[in-house]
C-alpha atoms as a PDB file:
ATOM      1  CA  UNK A   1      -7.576  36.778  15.810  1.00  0.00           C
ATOM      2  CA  UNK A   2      -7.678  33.175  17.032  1.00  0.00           C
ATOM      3  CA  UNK A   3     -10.265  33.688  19.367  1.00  0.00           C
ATOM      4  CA  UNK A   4     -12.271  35.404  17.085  1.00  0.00           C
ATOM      5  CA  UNK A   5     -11.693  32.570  14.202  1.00  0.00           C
ATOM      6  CA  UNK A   6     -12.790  29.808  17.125  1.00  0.00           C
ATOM      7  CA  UNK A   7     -16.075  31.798  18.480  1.00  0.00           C
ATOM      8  CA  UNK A   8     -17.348  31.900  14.658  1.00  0.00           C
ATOM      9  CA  UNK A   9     -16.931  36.047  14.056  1.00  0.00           C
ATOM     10  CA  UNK A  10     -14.413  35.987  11.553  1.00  0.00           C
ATOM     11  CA  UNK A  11     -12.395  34.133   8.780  1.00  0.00           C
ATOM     12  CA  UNK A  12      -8.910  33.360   7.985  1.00  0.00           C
ATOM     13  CA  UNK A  13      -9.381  35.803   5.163  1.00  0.00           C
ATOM     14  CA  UNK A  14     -10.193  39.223   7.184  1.00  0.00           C
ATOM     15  CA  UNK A  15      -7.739  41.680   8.240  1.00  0.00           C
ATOM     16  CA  UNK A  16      -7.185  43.955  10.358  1.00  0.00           C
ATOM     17  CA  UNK A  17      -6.579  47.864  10.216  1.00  0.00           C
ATOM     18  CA  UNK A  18      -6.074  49.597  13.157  1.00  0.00           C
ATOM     19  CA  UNK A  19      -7.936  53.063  13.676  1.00  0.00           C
ATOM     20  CA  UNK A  20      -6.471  56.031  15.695  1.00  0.00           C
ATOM     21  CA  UNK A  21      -9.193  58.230  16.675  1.00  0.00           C
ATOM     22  CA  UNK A  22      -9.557  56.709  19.989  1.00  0.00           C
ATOM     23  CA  UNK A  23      -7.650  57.762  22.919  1.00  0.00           C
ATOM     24  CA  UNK A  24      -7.975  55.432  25.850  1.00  0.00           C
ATOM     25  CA  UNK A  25      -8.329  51.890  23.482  1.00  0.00           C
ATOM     26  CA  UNK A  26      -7.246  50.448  20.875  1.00  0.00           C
ATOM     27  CA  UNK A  27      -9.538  50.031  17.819  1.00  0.00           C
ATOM     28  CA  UNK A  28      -9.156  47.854  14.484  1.00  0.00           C
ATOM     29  CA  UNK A  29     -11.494  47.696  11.395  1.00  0.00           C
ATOM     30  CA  UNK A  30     -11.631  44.044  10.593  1.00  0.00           C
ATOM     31  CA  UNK A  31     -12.171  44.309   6.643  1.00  0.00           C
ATOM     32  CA  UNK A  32     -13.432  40.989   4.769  1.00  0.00           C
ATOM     33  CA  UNK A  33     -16.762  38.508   5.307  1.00  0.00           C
ATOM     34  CA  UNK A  34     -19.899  40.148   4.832  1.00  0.00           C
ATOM     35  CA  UNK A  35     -19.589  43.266   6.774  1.00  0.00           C
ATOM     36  CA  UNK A  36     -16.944  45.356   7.808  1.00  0.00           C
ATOM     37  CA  UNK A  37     -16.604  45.233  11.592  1.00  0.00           C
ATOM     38  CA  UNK A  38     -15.089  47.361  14.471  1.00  0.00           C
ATOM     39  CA  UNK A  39     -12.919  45.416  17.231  1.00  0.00           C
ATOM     40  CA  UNK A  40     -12.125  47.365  20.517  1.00  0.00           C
ATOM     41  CA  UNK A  41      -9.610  45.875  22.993  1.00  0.00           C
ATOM     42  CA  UNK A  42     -10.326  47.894  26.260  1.00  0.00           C
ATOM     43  CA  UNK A  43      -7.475  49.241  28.160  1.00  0.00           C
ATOM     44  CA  UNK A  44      -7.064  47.798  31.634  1.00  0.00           C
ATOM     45  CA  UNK A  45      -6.922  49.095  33.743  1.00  0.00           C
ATOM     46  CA  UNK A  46      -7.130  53.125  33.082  1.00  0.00           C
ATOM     47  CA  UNK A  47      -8.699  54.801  36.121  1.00  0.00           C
ATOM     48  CA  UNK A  48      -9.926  58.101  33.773  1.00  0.00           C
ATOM     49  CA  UNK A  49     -11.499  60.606  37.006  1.00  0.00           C
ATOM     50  CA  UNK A  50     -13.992  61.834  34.277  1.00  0.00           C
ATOM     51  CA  UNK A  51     -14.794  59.307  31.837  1.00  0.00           C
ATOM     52  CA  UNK A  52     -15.289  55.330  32.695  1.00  0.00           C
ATOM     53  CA  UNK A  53     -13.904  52.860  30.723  1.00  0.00           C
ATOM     54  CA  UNK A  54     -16.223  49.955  31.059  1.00  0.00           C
ATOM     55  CA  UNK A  55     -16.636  47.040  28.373  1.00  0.00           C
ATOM     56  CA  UNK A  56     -19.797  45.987  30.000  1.00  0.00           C
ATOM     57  CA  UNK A  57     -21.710  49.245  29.699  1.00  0.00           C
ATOM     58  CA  UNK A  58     -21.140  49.311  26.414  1.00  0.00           C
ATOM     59  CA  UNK A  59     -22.181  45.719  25.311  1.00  0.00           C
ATOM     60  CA  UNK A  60     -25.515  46.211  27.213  1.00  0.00           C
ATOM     61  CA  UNK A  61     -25.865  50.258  26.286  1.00  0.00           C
ATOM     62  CA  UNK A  62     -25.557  48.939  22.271  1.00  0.00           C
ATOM     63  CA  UNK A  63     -28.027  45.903  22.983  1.00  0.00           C
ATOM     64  CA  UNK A  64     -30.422  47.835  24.461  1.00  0.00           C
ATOM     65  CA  UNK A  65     -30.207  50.629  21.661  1.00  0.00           C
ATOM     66  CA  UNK A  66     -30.147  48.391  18.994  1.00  0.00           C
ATOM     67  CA  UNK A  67     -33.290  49.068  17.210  1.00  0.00           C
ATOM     68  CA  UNK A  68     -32.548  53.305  17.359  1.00  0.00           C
ATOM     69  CA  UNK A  69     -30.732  53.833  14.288  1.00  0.00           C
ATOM     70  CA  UNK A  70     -28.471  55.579  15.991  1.00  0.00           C
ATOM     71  CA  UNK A  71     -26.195  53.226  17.205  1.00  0.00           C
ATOM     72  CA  UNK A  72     -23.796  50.672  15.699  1.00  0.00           C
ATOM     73  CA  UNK A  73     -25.112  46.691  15.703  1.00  0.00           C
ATOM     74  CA  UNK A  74     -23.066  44.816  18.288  1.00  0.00           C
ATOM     75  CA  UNK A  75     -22.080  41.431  17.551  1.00  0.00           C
ATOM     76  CA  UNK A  76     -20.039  40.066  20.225  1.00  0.00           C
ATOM     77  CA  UNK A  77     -18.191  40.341  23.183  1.00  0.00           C
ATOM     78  CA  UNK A  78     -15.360  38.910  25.313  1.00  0.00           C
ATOM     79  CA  UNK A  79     -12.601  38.637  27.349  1.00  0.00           C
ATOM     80  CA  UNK A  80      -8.411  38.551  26.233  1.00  0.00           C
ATOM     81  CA  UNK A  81      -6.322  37.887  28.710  1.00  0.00           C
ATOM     82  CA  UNK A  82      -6.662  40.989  31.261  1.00  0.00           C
ATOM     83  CA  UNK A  83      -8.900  42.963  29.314  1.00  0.00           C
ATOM     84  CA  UNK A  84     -12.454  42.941  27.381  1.00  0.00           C
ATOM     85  CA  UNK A  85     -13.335  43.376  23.780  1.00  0.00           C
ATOM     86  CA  UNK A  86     -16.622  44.269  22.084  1.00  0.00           C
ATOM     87  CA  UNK A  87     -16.630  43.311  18.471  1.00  0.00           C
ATOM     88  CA  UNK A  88     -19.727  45.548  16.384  1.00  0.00           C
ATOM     89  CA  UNK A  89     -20.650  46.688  12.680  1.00  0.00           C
ATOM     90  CA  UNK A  90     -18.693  49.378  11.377  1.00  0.00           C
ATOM     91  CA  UNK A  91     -20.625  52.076  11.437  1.00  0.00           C
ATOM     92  CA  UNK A  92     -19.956  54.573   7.923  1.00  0.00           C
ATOM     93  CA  UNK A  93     -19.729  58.434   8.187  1.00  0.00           C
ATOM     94  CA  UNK A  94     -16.544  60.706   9.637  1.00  0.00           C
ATOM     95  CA  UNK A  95     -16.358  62.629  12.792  1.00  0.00           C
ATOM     96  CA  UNK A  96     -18.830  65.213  13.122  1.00  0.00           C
ATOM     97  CA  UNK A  97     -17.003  68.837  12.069  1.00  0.00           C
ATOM     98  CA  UNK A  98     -20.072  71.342  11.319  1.00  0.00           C
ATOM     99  CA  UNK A  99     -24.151  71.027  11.676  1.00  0.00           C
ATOM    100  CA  UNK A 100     -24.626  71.711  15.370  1.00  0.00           C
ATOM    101  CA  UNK A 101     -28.257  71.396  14.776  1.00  0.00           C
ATOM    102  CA  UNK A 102     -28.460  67.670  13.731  1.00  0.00           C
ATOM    103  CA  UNK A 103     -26.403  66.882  17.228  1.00  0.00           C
ATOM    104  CA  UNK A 104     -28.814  68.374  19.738  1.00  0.00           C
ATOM    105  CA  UNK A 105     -31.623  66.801  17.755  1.00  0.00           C
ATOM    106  CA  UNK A 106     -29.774  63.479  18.344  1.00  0.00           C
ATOM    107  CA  UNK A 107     -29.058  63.570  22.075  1.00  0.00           C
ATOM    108  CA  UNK A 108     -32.596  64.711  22.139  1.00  0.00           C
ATOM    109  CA  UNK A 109     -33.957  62.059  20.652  1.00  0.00           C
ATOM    110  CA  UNK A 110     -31.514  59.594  22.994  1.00  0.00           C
ATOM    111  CA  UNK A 111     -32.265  61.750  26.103  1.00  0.00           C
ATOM    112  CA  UNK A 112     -36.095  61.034  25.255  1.00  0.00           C
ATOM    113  CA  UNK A 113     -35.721  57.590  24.600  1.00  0.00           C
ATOM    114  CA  UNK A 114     -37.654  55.012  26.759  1.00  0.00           C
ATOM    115  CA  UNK A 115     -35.547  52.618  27.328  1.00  0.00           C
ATOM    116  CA  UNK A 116     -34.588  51.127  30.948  1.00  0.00           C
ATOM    117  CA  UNK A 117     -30.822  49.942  31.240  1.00  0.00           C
ATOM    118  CA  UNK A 118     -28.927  49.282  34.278  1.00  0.00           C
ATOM    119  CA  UNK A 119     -26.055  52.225  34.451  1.00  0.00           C
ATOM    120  CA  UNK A 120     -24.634  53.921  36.757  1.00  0.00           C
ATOM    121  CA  UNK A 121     -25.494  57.044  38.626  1.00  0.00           C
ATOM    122  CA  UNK A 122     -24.680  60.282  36.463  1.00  0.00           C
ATOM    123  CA  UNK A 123     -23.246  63.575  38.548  1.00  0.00           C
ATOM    124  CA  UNK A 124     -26.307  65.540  39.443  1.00  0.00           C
ATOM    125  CA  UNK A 125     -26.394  69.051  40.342  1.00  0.00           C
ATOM    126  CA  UNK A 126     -23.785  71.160  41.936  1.00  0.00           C
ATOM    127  CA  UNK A 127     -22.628  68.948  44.997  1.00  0.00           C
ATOM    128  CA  UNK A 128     -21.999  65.990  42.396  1.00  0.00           C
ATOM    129  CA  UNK A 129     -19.897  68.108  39.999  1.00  0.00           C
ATOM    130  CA  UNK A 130     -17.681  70.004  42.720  1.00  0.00           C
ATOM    131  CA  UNK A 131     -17.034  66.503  44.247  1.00  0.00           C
ATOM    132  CA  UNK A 132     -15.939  65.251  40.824  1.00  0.00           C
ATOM    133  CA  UNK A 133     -13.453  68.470  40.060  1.00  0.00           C
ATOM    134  CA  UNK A 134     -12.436  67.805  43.520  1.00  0.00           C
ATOM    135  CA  UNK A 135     -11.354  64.318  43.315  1.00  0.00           C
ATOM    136  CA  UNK A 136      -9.837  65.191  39.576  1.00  0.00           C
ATOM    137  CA  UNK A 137      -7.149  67.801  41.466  1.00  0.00           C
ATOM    138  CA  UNK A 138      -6.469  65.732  44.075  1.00  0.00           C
ATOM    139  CA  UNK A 139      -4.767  63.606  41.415  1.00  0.00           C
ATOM    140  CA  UNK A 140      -2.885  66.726  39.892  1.00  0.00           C
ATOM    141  CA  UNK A 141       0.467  68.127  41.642  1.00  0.00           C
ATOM    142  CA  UNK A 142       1.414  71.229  39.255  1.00  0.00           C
ATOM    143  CA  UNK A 143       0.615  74.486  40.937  1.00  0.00           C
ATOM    144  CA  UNK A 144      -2.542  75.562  38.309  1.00  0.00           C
ATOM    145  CA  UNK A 145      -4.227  73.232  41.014  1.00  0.00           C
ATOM    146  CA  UNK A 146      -4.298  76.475  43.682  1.00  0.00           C
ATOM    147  CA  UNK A 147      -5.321  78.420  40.481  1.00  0.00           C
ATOM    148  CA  UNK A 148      -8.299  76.604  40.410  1.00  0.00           C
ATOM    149  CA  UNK A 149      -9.413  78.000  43.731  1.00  0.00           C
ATOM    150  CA  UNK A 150      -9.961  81.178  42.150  1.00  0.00           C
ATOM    151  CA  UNK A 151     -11.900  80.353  39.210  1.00  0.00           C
ATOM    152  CA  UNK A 152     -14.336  77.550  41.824  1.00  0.00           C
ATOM    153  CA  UNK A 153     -17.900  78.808  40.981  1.00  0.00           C
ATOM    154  CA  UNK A 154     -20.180  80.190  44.280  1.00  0.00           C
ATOM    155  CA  UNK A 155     -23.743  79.215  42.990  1.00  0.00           C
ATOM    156  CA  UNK A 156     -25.861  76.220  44.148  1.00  0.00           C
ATOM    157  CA  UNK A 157     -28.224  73.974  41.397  1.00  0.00           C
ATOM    158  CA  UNK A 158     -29.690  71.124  43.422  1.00  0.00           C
ATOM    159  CA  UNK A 159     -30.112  67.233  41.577  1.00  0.00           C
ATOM    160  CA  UNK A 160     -32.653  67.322  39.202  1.00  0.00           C
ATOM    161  CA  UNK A 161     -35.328  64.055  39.547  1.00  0.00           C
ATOM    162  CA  UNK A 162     -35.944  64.433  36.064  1.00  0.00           C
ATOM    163  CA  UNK A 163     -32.920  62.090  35.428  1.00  0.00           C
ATOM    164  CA  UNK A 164     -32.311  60.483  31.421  1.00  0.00           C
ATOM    165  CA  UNK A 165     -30.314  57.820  29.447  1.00  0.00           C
ATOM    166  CA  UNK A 166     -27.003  59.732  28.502  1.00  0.00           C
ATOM    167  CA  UNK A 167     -24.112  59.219  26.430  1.00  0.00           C
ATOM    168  CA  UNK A 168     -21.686  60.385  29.056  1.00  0.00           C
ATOM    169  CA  UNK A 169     -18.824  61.107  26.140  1.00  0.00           C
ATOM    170  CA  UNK A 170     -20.540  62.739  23.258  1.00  0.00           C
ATOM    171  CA  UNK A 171     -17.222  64.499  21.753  1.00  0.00           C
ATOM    172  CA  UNK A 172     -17.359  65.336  17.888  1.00  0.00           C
ATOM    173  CA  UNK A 173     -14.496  62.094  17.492  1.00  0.00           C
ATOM    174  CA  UNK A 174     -17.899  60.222  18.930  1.00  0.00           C
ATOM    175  CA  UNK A 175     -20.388  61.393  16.655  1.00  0.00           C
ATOM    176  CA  UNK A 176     -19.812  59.817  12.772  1.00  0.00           C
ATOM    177  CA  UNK A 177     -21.455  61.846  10.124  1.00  0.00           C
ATOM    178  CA  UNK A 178     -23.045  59.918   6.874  1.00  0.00           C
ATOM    179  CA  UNK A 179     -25.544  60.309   3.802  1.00  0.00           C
ATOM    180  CA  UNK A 180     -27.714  58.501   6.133  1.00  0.00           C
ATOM    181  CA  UNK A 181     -27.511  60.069   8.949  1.00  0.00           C
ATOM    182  CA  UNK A 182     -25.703  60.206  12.507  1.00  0.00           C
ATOM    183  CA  UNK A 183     -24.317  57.541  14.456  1.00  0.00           C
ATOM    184  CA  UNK A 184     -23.354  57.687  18.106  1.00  0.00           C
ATOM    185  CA  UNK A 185     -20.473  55.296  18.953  1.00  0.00           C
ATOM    186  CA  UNK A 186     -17.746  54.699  21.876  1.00  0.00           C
ATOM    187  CA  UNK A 187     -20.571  54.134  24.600  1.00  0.00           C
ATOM    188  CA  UNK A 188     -17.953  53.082  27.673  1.00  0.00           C
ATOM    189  CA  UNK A 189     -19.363  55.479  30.127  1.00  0.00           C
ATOM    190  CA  UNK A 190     -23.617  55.293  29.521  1.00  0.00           C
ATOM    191  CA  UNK A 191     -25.340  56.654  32.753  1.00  0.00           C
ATOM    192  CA  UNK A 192     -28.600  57.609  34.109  1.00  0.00           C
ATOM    193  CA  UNK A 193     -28.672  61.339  35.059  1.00  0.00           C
ATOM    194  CA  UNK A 194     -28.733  64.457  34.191  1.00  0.00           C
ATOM    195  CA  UNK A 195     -29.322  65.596  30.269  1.00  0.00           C
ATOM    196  CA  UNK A 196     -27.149  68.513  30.792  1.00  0.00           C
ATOM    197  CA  UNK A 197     -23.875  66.535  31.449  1.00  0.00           C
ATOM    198  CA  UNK A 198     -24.168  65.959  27.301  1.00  0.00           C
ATOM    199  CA  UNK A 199     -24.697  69.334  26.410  1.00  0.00           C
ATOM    200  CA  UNK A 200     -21.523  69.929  28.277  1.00  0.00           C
ATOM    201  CA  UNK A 201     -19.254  67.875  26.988  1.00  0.00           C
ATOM    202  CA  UNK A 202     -20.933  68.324  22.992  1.00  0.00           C
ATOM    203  CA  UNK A 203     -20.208  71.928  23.983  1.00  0.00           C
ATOM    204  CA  UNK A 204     -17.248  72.027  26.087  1.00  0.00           C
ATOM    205  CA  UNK A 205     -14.747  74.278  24.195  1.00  0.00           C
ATOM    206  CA  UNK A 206     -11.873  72.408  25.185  1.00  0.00           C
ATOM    207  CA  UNK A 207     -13.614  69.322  23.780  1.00  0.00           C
ATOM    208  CA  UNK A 208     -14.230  70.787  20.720  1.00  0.00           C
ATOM    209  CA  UNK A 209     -10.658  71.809  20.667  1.00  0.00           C
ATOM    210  CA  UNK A 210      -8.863  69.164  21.372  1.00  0.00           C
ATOM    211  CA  UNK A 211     -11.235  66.989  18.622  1.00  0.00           C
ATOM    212  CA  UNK A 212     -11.605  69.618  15.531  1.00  0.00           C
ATOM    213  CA  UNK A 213      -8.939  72.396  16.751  1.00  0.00           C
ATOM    214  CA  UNK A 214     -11.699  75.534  17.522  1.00  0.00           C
ATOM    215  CA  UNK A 215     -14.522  76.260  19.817  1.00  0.00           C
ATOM    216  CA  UNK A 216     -17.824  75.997  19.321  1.00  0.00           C
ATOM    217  CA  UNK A 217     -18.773  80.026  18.354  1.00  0.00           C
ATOM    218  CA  UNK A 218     -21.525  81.745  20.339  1.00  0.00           C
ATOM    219  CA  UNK A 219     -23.688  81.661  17.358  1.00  0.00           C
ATOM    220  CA  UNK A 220     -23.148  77.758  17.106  1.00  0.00           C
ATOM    221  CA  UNK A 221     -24.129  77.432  20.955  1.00  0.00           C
ATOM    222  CA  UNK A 222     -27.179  79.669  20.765  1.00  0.00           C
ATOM    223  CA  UNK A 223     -28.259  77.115  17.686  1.00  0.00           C
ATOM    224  CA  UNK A 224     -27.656  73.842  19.362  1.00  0.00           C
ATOM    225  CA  UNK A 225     -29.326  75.094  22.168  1.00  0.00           C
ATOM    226  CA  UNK A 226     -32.524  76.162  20.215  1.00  0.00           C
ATOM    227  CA  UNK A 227     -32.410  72.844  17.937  1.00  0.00           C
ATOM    228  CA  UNK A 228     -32.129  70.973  21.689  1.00  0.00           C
ATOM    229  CA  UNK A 229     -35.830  72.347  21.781  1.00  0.00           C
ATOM    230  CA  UNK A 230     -35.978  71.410  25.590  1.00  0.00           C
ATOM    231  CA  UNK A 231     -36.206  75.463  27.566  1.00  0.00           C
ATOM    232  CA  UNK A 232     -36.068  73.921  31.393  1.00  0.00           C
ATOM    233  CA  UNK A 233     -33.126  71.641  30.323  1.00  0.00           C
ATOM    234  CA  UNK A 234     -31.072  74.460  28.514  1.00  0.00           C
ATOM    235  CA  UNK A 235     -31.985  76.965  31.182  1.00  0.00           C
ATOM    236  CA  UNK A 236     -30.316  74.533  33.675  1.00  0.00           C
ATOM    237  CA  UNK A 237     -27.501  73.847  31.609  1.00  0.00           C
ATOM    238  CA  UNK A 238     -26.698  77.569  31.316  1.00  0.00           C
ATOM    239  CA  UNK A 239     -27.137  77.598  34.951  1.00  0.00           C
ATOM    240  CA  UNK A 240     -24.302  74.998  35.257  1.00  0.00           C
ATOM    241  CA  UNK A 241     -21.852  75.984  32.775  1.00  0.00           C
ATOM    242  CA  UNK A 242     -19.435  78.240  35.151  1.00  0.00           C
ATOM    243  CA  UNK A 243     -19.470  74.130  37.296  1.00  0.00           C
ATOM    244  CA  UNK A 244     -19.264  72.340  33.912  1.00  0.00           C
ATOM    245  CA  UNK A 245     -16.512  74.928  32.732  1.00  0.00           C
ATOM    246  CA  UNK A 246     -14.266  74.452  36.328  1.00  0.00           C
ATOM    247  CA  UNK A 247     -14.692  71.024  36.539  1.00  0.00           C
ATOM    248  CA  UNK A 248     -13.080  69.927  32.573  1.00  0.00           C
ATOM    249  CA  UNK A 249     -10.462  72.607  33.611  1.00  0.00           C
ATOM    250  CA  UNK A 250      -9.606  70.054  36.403  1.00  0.00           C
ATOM    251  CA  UNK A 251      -9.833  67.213  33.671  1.00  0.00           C
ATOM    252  CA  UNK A 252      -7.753  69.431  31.284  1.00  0.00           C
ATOM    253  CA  UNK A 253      -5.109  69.470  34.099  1.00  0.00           C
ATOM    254  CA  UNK A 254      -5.139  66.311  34.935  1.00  0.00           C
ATOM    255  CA  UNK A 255      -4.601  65.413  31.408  1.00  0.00           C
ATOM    256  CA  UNK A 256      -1.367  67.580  30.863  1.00  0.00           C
ATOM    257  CA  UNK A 257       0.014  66.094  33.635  1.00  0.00           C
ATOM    258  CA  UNK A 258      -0.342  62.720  32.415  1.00  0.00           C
ATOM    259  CA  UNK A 259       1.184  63.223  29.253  1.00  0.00           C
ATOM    260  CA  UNK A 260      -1.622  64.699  27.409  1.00  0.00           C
ATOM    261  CA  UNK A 261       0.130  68.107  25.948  1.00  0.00           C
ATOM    262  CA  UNK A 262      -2.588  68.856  24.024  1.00  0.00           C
ATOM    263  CA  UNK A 263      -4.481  69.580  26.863  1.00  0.00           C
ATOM    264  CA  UNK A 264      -3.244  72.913  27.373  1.00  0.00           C
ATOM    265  CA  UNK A 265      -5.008  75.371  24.998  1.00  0.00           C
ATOM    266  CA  UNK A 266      -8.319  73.068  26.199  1.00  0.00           C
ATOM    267  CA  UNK A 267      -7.391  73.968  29.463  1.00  0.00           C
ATOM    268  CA  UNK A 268      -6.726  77.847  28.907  1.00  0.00           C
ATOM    269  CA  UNK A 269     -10.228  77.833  26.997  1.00  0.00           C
ATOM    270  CA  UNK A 270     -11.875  76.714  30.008  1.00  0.00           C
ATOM    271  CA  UNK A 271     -10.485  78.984  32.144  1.00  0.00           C
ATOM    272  CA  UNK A 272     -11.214  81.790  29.890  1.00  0.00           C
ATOM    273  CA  UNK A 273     -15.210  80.503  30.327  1.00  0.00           C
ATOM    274  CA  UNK A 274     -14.617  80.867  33.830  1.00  0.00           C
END
């Protein structure tokens, strides 16, 4: 709050509420001045095998995105002792629930976007995604790790060239739904690569588990899909799913290990895919 008070960004009179929907950091409204604003407070450091944690990425990913819509207005960012904070607008709506539809018009739109940022290196293609799982169970020690031998998909998809701005997280608890419209937030893990590693976490059962307690139905897949509008990038993605499927089993494994109980029906979902 100091820090903030000295840099300008707030007043004595604001106050802060903290919000729970995150799971890696932690997150306050600050209520007061002219505009509500969000303050995050990275966790450091939180070596995640699947999804990066990185205050920078997001700063730049919301500065370059700025004039989308689609994203919230950043206003600052910093440092706090060992760890980073970005400080943005609050952006209005609820996590996303129903409307599959509006979603894969909206990574559409990002994955068609033109604009050149400096992010890292997306998994592409089959190689990229089995050395990813791979390094995910080397962290677990249960025995579902020799399990996952069974369920390791056979087929090969080689990198694509046709490589796009994604989101890298786009879980319903990352997708805020208002009168005005959609707004993408928590953009720690932005990379260049392939579109399909979006559709697969939007659609990743466990994902949708874990953040609005069902899967996605078949219907509601078959729709997103269609709204996506983009046939070569949906054919590939339902080329990849059984690789997509194996390798957020690993995650969901990882996860109960550390903790993260929840995990497990996410993790039984998956397998059940596979």
């Amino acid at each position: 709050m100091a820090q903030l008070e000295a840099q300008g960004l707030v007043s004595s009179l604001v106050r802060f509420e903290t919000l729970f929907g995150g799971r890696t950091n932690r997150v306050w409204k600050v209520l007061g001045g002219d505009n509500n604003a969000v303050l995050k407070l990275y966790r450091a450091p939180f070596d995640n095998p699947l999804f990066r944690n990185d205050a920078e990425s997001e700063a730049k990913t919301l500065q370059a995105l700025k004039c989308t819509g689609f994203v919230p207005k950043i206003r600052a960012t910093g440092a706090f002792e060992s760890s980073n904070w970005v400080l943005y607008d609050h952006a209005p709506g609820t996590p996303w629930q129903e409307g599959v539809q509006k979603v894969a018009q909206l990574l559409r739109t990002l994955h068609e976007s033109k604009i050149k940022l400096d992010a890292p290196a997306g998994c592409n293609g089959t190689g990229d995604l089995e050395a990813n799982a791979l390094r995910i169970l080397a962290k677990c020690r249960t025995n579902s790790k020799s399990r996952m031998d069974r369920y390791k998909p056979k087929t090969y998809i080689a990198p694509t060239r046709d490589t796009r701005l994604i989101h890298g997280d786009p879980v319903p608890g990352n997708i805020l739904v208002s009168s005005s419209g959609l707004t993408l937030i928590d953009w720690q893990c932005p990379a260049w690569g392939d579109p399909c590693e979006d559709l697969a976490i939007f659609l990743s059962p466990a994902m949708q588990y874990i953040y609005r307690g069902a899967p996605l139905t078949t219907a509601e897949t078959d729709r997103f899909l269609t709204a996506y509008g983009q046939p070569k990038i949906t054919e590939r993605y339902n080329a990849l799913r059984a690789w997509f499927a194996w390798r957020m089993a690993a995650y969901c494994l990882w996860r109960i290990e550390n903790g993260a109980l929840d995990y497990s029906a996410g993790f039984d979902l998956e397998i059940a895919t596979l």
